[in-house]
Structure formats: C-alpha cells, structure tokens
N, C-alpha and C. Protein backbone atom coordinates (compact mmCIF):
# COMPACT_ATOMS: atom_id res chain seq x y z
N UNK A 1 -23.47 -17.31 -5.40
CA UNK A 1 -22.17 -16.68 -5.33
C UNK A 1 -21.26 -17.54 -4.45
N UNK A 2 -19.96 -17.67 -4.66
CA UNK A 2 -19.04 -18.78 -4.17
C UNK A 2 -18.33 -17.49 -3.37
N UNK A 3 -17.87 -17.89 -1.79
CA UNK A 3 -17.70 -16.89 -1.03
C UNK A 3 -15.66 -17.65 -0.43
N UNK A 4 -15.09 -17.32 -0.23
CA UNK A 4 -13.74 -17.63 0.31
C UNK A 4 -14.19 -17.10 2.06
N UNK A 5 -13.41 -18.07 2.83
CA UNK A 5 -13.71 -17.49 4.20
C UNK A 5 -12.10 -17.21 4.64
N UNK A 6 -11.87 -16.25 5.04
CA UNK A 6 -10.65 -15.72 5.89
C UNK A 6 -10.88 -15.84 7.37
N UNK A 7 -9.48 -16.13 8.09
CA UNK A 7 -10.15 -16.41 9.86
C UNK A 7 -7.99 -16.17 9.80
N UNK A 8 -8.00 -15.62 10.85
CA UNK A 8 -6.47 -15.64 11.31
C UNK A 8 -6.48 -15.23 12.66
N UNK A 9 -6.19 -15.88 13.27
CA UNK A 9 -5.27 -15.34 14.96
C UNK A 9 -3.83 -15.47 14.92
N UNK A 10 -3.02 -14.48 15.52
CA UNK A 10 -1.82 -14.44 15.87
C UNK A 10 -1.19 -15.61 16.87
N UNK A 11 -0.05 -15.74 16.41
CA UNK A 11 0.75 -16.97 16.86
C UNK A 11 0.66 -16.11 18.63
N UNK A 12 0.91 -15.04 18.52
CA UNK A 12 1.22 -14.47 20.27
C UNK A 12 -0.13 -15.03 21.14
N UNK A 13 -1.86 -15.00 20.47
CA UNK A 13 -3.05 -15.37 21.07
C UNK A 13 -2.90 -16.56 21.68
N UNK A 14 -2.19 -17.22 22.60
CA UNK A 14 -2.05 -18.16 23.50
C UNK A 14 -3.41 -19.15 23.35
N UNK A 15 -3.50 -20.14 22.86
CA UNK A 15 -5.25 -20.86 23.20
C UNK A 15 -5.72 -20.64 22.19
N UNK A 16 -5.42 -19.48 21.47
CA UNK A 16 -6.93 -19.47 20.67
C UNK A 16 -6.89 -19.59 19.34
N UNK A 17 -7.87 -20.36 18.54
CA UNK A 17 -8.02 -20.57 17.23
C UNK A 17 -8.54 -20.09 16.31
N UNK A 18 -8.87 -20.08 15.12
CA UNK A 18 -9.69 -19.75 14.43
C UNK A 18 -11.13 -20.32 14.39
N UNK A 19 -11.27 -20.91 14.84
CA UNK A 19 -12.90 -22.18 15.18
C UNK A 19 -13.94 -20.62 15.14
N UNK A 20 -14.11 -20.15 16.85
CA UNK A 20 -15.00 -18.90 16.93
C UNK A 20 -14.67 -17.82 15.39
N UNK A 21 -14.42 -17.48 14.47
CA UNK A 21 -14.69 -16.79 13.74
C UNK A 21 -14.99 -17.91 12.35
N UNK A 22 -14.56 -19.13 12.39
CA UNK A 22 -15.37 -19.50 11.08
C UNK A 22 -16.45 -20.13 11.44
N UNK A 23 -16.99 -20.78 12.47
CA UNK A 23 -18.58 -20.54 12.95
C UNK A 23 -19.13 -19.35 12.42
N UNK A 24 -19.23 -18.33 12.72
CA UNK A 24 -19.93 -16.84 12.55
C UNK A 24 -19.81 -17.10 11.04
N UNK A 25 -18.56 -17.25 10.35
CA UNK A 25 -18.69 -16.59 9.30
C UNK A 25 -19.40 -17.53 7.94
N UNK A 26 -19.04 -18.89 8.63
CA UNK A 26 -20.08 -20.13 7.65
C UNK A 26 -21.43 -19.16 7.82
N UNK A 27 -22.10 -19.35 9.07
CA UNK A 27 -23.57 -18.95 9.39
C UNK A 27 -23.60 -17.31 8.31
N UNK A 28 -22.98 -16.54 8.37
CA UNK A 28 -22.87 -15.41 7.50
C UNK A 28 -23.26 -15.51 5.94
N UNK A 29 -21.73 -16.39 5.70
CA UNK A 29 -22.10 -17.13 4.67
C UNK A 29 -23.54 -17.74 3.98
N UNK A 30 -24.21 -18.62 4.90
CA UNK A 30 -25.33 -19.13 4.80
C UNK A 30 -26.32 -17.98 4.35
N UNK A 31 -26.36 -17.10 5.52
CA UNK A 31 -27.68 -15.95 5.85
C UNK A 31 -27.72 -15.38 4.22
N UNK A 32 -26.36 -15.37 3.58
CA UNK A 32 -26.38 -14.25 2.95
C UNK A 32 -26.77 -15.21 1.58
N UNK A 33 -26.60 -16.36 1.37
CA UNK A 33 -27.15 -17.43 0.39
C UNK A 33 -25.77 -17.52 -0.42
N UNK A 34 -24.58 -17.32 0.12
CA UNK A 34 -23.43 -17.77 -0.50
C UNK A 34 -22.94 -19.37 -0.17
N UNK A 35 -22.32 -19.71 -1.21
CA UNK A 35 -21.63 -21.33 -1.20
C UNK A 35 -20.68 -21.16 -0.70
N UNK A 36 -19.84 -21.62 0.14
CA UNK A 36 -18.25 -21.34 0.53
C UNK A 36 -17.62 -22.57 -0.04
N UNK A 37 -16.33 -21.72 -1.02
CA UNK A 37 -15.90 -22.76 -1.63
C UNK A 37 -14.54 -23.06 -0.75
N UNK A 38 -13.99 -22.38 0.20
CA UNK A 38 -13.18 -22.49 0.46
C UNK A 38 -12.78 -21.73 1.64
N UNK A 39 -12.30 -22.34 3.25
CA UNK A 39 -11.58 -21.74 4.49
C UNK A 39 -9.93 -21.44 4.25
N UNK A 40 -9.74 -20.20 4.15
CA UNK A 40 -8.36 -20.12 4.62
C UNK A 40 -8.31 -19.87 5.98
N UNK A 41 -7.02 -20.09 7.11
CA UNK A 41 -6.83 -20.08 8.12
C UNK A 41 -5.46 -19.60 8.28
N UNK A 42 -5.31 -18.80 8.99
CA UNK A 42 -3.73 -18.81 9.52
C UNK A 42 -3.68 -18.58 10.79
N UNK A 43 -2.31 -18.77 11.74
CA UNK A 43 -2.29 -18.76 13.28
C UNK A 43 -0.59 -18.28 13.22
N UNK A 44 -0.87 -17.10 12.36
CA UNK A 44 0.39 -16.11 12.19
C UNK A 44 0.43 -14.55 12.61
N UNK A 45 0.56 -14.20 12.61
CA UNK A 45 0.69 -12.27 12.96
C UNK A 45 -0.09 -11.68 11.85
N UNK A 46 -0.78 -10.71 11.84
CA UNK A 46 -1.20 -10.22 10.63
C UNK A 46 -0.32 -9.20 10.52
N UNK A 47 0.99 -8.48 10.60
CA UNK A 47 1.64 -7.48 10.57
C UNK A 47 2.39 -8.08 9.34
N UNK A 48 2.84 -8.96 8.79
CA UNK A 48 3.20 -9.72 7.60
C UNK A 48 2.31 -10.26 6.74
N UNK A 49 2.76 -9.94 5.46
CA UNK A 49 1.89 -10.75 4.39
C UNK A 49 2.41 -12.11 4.06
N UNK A 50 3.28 -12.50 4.70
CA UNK A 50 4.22 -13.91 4.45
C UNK A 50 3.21 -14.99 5.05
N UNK A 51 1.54 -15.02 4.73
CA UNK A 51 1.16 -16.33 5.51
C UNK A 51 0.64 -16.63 4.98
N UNK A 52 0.88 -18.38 4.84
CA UNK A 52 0.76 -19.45 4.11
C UNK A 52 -0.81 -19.35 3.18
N UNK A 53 -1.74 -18.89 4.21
CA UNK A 53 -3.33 -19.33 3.45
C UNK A 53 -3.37 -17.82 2.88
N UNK A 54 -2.80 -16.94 3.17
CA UNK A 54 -3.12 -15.11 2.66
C UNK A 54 -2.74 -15.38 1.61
N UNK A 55 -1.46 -15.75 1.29
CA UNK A 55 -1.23 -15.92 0.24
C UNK A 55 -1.60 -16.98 -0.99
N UNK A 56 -2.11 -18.13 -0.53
CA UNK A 56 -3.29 -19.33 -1.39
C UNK A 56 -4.41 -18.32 -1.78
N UNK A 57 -5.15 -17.57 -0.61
CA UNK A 57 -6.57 -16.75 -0.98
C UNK A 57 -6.09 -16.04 -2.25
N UNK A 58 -5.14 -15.40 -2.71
CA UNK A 58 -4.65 -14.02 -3.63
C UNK A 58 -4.70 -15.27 -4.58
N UNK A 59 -3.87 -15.92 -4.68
CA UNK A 59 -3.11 -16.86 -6.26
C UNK A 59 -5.19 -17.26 -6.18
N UNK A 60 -5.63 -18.02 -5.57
CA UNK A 60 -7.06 -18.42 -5.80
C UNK A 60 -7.60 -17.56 -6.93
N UNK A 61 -8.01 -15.79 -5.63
CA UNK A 61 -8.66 -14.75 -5.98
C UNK A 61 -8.26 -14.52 -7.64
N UNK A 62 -7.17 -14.11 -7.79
CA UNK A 62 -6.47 -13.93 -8.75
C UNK A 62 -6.96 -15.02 -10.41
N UNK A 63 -7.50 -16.41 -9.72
CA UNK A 63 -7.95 -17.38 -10.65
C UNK A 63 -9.40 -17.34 -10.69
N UNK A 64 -10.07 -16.18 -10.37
CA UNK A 64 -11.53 -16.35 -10.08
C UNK A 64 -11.98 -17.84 -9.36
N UNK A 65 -11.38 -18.36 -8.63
CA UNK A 65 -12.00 -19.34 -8.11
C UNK A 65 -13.36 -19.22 -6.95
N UNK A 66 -13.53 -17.78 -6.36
CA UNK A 66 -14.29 -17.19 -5.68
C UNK A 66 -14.98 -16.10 -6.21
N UNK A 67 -16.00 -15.68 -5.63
CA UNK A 67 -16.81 -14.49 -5.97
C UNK A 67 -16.46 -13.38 -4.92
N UNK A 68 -16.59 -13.47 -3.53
CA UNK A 68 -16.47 -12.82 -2.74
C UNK A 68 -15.83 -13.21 -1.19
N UNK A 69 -14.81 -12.68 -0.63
CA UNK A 69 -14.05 -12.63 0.62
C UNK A 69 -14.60 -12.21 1.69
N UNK A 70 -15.18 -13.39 2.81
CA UNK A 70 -15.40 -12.79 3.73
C UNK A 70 -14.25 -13.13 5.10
N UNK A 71 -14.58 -12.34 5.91
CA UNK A 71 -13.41 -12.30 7.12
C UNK A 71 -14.11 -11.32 8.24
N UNK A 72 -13.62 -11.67 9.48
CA UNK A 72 -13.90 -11.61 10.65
C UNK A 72 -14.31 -10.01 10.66
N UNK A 73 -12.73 -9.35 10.21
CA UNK A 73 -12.47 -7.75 10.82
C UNK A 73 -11.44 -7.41 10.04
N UNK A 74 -11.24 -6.46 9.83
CA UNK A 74 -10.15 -6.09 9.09
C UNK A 74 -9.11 -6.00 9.76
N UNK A 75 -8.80 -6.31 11.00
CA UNK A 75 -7.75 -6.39 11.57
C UNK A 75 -7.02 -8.02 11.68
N UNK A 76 -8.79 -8.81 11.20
CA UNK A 76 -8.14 -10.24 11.50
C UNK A 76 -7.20 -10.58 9.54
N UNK A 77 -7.41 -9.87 8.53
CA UNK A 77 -7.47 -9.57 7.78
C UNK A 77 -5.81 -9.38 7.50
N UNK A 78 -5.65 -8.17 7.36
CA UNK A 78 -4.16 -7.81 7.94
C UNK A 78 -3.91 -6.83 9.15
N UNK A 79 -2.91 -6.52 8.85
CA UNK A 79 -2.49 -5.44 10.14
C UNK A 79 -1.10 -4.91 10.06
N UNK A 80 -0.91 -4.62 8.56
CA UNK A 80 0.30 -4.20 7.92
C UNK A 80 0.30 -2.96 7.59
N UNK A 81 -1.04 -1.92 7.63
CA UNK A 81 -0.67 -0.04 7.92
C UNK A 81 -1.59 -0.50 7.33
N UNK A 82 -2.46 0.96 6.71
CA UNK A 82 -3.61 0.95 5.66
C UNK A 82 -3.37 1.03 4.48
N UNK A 83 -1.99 1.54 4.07
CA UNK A 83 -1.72 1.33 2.64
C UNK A 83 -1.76 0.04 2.46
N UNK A 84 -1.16 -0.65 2.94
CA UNK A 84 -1.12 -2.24 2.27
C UNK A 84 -2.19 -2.82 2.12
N UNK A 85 -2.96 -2.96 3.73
CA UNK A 85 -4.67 -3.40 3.43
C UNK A 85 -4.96 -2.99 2.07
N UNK A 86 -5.21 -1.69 2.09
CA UNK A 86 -6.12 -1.24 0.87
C UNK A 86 -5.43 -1.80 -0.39
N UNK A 87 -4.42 -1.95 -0.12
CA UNK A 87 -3.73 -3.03 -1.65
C UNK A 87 -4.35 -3.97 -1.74
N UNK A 88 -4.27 -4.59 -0.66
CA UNK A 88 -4.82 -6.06 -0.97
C UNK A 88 -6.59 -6.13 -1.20
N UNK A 89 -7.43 -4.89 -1.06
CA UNK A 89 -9.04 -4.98 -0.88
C UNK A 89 -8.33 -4.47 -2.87
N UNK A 90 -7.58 -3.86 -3.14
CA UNK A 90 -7.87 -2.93 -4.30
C UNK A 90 -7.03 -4.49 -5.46
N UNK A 91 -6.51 -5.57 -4.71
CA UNK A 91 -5.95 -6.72 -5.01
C UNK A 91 -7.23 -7.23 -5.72
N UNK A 92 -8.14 -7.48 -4.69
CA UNK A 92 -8.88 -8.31 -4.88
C UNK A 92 -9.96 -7.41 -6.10
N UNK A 93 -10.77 -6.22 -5.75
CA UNK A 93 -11.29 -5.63 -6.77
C UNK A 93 -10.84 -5.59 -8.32
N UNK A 94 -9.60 -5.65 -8.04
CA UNK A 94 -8.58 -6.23 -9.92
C UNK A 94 -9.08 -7.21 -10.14
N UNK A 95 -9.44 -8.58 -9.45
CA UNK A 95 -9.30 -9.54 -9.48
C UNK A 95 -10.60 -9.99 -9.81
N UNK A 96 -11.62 -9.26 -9.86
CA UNK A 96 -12.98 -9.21 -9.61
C UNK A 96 -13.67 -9.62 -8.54
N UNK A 97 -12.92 -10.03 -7.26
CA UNK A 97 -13.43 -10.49 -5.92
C UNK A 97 -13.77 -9.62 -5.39
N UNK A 98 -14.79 -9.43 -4.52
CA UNK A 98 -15.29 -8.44 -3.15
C UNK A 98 -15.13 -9.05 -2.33
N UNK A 99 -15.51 -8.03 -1.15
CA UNK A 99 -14.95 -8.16 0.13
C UNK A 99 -16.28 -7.88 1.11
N UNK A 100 -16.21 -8.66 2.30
CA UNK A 100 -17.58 -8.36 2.99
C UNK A 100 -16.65 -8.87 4.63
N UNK A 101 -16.59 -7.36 5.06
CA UNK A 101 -16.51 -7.72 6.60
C UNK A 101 -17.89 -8.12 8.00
N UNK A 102 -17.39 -9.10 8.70
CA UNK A 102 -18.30 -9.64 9.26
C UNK A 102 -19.09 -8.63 10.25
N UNK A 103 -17.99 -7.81 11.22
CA UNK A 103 -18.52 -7.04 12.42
C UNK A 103 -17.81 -5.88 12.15
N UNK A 104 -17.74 -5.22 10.81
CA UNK A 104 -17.90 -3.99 10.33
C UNK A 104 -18.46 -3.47 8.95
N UNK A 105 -19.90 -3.66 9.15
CA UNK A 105 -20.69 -3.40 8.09
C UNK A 105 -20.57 -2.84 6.83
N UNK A 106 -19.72 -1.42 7.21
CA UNK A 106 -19.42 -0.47 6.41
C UNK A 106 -18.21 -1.41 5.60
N UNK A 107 -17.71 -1.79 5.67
CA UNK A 107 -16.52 -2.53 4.59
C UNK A 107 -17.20 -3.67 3.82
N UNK A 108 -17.56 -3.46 3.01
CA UNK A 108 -18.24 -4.41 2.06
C UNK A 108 -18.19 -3.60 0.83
N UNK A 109 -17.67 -4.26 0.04
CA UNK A 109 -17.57 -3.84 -1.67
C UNK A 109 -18.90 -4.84 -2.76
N UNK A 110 -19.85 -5.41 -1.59
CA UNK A 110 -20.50 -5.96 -2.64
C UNK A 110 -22.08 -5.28 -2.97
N UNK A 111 -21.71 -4.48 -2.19
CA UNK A 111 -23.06 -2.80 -2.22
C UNK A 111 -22.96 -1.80 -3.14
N UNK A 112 -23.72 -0.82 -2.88
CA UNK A 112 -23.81 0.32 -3.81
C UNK A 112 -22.58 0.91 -3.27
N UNK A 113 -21.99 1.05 -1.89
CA UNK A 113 -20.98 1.85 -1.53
C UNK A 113 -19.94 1.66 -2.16
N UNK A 114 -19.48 0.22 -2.78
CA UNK A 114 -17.95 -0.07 -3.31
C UNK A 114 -17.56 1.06 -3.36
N UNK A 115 -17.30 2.07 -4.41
CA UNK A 115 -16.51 3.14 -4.83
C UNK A 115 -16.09 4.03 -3.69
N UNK A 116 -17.24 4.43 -2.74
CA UNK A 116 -16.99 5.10 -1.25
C UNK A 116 -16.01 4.33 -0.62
N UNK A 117 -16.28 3.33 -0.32
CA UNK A 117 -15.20 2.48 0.56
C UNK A 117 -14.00 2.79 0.05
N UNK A 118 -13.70 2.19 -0.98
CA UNK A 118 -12.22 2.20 -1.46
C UNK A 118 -11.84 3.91 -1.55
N UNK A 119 -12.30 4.42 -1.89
CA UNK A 119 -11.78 6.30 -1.77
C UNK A 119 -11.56 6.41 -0.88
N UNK A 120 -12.59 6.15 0.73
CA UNK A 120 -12.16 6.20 1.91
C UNK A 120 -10.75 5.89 2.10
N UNK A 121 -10.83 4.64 2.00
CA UNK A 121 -9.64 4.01 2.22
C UNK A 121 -8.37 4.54 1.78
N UNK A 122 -8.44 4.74 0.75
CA UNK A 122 -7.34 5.43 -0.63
C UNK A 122 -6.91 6.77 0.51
N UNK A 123 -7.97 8.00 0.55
CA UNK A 123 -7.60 8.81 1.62
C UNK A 123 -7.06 8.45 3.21
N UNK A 124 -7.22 7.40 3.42
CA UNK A 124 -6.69 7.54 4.66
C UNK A 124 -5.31 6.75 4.44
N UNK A 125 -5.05 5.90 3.34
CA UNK A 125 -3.39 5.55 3.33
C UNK A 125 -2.92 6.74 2.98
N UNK A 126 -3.47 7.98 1.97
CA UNK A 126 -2.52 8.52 1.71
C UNK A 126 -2.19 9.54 2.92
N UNK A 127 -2.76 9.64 4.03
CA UNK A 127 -2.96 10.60 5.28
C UNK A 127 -1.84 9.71 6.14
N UNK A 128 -1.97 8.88 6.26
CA UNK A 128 -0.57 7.79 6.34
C UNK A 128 0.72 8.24 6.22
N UNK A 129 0.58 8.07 4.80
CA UNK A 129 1.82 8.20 4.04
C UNK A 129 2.30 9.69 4.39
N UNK A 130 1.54 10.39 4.34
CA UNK A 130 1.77 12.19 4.75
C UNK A 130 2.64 12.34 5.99
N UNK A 131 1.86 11.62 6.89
CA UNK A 131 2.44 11.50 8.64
C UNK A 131 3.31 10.61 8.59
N UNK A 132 4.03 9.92 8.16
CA UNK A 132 4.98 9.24 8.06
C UNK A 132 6.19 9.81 7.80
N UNK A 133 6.37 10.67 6.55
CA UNK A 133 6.67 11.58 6.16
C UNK A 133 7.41 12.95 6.85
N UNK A 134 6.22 12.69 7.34
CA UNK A 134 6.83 14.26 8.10
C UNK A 134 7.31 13.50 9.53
N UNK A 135 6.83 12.93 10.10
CA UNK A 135 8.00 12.13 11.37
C UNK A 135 9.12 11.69 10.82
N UNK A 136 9.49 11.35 9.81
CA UNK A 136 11.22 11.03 9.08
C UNK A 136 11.74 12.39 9.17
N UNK A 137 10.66 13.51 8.30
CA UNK A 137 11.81 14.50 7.98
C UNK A 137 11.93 15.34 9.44
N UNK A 138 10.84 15.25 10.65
CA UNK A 138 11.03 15.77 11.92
C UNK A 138 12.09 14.96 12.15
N UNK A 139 12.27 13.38 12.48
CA UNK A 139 13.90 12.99 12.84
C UNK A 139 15.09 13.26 12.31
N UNK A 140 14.89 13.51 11.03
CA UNK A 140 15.91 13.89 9.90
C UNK A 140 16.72 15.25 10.51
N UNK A 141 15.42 16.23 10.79
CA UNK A 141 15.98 17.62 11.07
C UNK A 141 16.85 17.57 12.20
N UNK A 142 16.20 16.79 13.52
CA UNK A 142 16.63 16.69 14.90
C UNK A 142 17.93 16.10 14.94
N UNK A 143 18.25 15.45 13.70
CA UNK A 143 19.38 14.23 13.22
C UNK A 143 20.22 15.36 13.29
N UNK A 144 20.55 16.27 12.39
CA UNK A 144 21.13 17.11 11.49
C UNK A 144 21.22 18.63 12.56
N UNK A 145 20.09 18.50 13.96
CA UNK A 145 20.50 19.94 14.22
C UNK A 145 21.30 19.77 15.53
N UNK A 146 21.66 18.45 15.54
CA UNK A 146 22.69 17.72 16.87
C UNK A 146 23.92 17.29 16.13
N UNK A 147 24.00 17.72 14.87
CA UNK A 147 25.07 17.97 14.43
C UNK A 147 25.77 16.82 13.08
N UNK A 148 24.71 15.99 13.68
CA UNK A 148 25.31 14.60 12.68
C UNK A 148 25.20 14.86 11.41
N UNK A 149 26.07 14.62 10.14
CA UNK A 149 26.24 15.20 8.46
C UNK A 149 25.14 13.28 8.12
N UNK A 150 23.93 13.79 6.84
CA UNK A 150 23.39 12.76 6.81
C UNK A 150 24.39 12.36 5.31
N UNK A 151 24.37 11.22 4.90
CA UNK A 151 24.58 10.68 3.29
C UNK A 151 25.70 9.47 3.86
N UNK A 152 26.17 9.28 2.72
CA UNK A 152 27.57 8.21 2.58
C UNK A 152 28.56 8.94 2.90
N UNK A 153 29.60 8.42 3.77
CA UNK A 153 30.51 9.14 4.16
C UNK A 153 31.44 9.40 3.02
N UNK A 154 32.43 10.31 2.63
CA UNK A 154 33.19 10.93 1.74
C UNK A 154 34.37 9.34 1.83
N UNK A 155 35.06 9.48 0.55
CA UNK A 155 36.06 8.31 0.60
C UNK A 155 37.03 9.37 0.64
N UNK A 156 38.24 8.46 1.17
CA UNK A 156 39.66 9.55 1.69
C UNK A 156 40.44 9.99 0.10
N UNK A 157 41.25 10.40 -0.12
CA UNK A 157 41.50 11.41 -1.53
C UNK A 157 42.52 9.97 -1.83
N UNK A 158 43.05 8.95 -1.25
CA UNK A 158 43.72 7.88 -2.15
C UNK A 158 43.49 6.87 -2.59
N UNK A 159 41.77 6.89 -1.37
CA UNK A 159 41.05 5.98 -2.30
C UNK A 159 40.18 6.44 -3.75
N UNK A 160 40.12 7.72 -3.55
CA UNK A 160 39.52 7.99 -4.65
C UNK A 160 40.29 7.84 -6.00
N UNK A 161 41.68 8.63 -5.71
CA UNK A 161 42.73 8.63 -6.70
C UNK A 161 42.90 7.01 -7.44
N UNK A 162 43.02 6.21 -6.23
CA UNK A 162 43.11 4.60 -7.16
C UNK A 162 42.26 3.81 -7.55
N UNK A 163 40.33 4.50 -7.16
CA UNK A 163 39.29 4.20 -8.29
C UNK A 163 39.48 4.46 -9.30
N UNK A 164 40.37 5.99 -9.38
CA UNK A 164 40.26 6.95 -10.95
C UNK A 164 41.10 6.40 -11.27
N UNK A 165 42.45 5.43 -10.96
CA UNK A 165 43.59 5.13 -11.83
C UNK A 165 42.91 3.88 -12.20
N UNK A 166 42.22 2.81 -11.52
CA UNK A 166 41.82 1.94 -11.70
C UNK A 166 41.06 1.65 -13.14
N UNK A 167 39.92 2.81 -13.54
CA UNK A 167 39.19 3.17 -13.84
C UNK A 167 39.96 3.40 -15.41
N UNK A 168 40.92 4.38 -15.30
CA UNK A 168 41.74 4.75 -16.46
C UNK A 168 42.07 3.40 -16.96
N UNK A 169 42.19 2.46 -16.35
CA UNK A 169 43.06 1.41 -17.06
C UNK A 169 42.12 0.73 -17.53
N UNK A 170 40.68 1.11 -17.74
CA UNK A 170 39.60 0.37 -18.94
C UNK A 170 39.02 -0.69 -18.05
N UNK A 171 39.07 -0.75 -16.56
CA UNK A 171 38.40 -1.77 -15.86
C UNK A 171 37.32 -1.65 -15.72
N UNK A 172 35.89 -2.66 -15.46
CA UNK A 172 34.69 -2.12 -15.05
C UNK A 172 34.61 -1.46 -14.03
N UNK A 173 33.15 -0.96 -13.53
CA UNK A 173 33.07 -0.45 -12.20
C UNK A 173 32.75 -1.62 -11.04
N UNK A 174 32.04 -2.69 -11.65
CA UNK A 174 32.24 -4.12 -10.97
C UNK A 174 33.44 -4.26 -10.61
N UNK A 175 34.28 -4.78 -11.12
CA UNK A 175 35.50 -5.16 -11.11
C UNK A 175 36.30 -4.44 -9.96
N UNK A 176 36.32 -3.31 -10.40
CA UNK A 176 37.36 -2.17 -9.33
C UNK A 176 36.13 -2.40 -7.90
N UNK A 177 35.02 -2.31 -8.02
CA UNK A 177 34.05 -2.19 -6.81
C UNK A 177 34.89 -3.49 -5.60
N UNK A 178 34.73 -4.81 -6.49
CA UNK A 178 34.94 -6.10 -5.79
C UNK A 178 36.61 -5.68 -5.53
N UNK A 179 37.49 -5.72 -5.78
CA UNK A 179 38.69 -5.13 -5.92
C UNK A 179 38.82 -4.27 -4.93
N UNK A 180 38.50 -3.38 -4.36
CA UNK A 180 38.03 -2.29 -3.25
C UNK A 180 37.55 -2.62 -2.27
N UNK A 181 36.49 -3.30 -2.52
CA UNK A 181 35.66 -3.97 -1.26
C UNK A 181 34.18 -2.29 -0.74
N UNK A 182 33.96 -2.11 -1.76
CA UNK A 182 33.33 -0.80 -2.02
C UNK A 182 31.85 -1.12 -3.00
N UNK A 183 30.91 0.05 -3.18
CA UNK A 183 30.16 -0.48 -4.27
C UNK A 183 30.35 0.11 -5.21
N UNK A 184 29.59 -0.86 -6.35
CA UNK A 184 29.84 -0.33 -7.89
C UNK A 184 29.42 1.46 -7.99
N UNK A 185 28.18 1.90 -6.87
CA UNK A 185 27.62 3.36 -7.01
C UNK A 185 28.78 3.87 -6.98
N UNK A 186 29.54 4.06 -5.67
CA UNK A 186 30.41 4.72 -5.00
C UNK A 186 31.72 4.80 -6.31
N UNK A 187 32.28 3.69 -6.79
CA UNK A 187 32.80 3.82 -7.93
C UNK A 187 32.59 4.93 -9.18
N UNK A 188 31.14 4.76 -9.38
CA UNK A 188 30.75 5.32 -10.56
C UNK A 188 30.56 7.03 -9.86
N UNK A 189 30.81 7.27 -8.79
CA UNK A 189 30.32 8.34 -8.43
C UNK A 189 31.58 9.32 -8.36
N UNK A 190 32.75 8.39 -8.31
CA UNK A 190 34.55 8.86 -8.12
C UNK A 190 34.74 9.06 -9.44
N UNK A 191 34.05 8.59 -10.70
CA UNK A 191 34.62 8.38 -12.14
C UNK A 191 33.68 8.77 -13.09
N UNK A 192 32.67 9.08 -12.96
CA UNK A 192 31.63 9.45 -13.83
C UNK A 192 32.31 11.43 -14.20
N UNK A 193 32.22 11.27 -15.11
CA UNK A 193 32.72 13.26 -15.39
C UNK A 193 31.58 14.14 -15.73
C-alpha cells in the first residue's frame, strides 16, 4: 500500500519544524509495511486550507496516486472547525484514500471502524453547526432587543421614485444600479411588482 505523509507546524511555532513528526511517521509507515510515496509539509497555520502541500495532497489524492494518508494528529491536519476536517477525511474517502492518525488511534478509516468514525464525526460537525447557530441567533436577539432594526437600510422615497422612473424608461437593473451607485438587488427590489 503506497501511504502519503502529512506533517505541518504553524508559521507562529517559533523553531520548530516538521523533521520530529516525519521521523515517527516514516517509522509508522514502515511498522505498518506501507511504501511512502510521498511527504507533504507545510509551516503554515492549519486554521486555513490555503497551504501549498494540503492542497498538492487533495489534487494527488484525488489522482489515486496514494492509498492511504497518514499525519501526526488531527490537529496537525487541519484546524478549520470539524465540519471542514470531516470534509476533507469524507474528501479523501470519495477519493478512495484513507486516513490513519499517528497518536490517535481511533481515527483511522483503514479498519473495520471506517463507517463509525466518519458518523462520529458527521455528528459532531453537525452539533457544531447547531451551536453556532444558536450563538448568532442569541446575538441577533440581544442585537434587536437594544433596539438596533436588522436588514438593508430603507432607500429615501426619491431615490426610490428615480429607480422606478429609471426603470420605466426600459433600462436594465445593471445599468440604473451603476448609475445610482446602488446594487442591482436593491434595484430589482424598488421595481419588481
């Protein structure tokens, strides 16, 4: 089995490299009788998916050039919420790649557990997404009970009047938008009947 190695430290980790985690994870590699066809590395933030080798591993993954992804931790991994992680583990399962974390056992898709893992996972972005949710609509309320009106503010009655004359005269909603200095919505929202 041809294995991809992942290793990332954050640009903030002062000193430190990726060296200590692709040691471990060659020897891993080895133990487990995989070939490594390939080190990605990055020395970026994992809170972004914008890094250079994350993104080589996917276009790779994506080409079957690997069998299976290993990496440090799932934090060395990403660190973009759990919805996204689990995109990218549910990335790679499209892709036919697995995943094998080094110093958390339980994350490995190349066991009988696959299906557990990823449900796990699946449940806890969407427990995420829930609490997320409800802290917007708790600020939302607190927004709204200190008095502030939420949406787009109302346009004054002469700007509206000279969208609608504008409008009468067979112009687009582009047109009158740029013309205004307004958007095309806000247009279509003065003229739509």
């Amino acid at each position: 089995m041809n294995a991809a190695i992942y290793a990332r430290v954050s640009t903030r980790d002062k000193g430190q490299d990726t060296e200590n985690q692709l040691r471990e994870l060659r020897g891993f590699a080895e133990r487990l009788g995989y070939s490594v066809y390939k080190e990605y590395t990055d020395q970026e933030s994992g809170a972004k998916a914008d890094r250079p080798a994350f993104k080589q591993l996917f276009q790779d993954a994506h080409q079957r050039r690997f069998d299976v992804v290993l990496f440090w931790a799932l934090d060395r991994f990403s660190r973009e919420g759990v919805a996204e992680t689990l995109g990218y583990l549910q990335n790679l399962s499209v892709s036919g790649v697995q995943f094998k974390s080094f110093t958390e056992q339980y994350l490995d898709s190349t066991g009988i557990f696959k299906d557990a893992i990823i449900s796990i996972l699946a449940t806890i972005a969407k427990q995420e997404r829930v609490r997320l949710s409800e802290r917007t609509k708790a600020g939302l309320a607190k927004t709204v009970a200190k008095g502030t009106v939420l949406g787009a503010p109302t346009k004054s009655t002469d700007v509206i009047e000279q969208v609608r004359a504008l409008k009468a005269t067979g112009i687009s909603n582009q047109a009158i938008a740029k013309a205004m200095q307004i958007s095309p919505s806000t247009v279509a929202k003065y003229t739509s009947k």
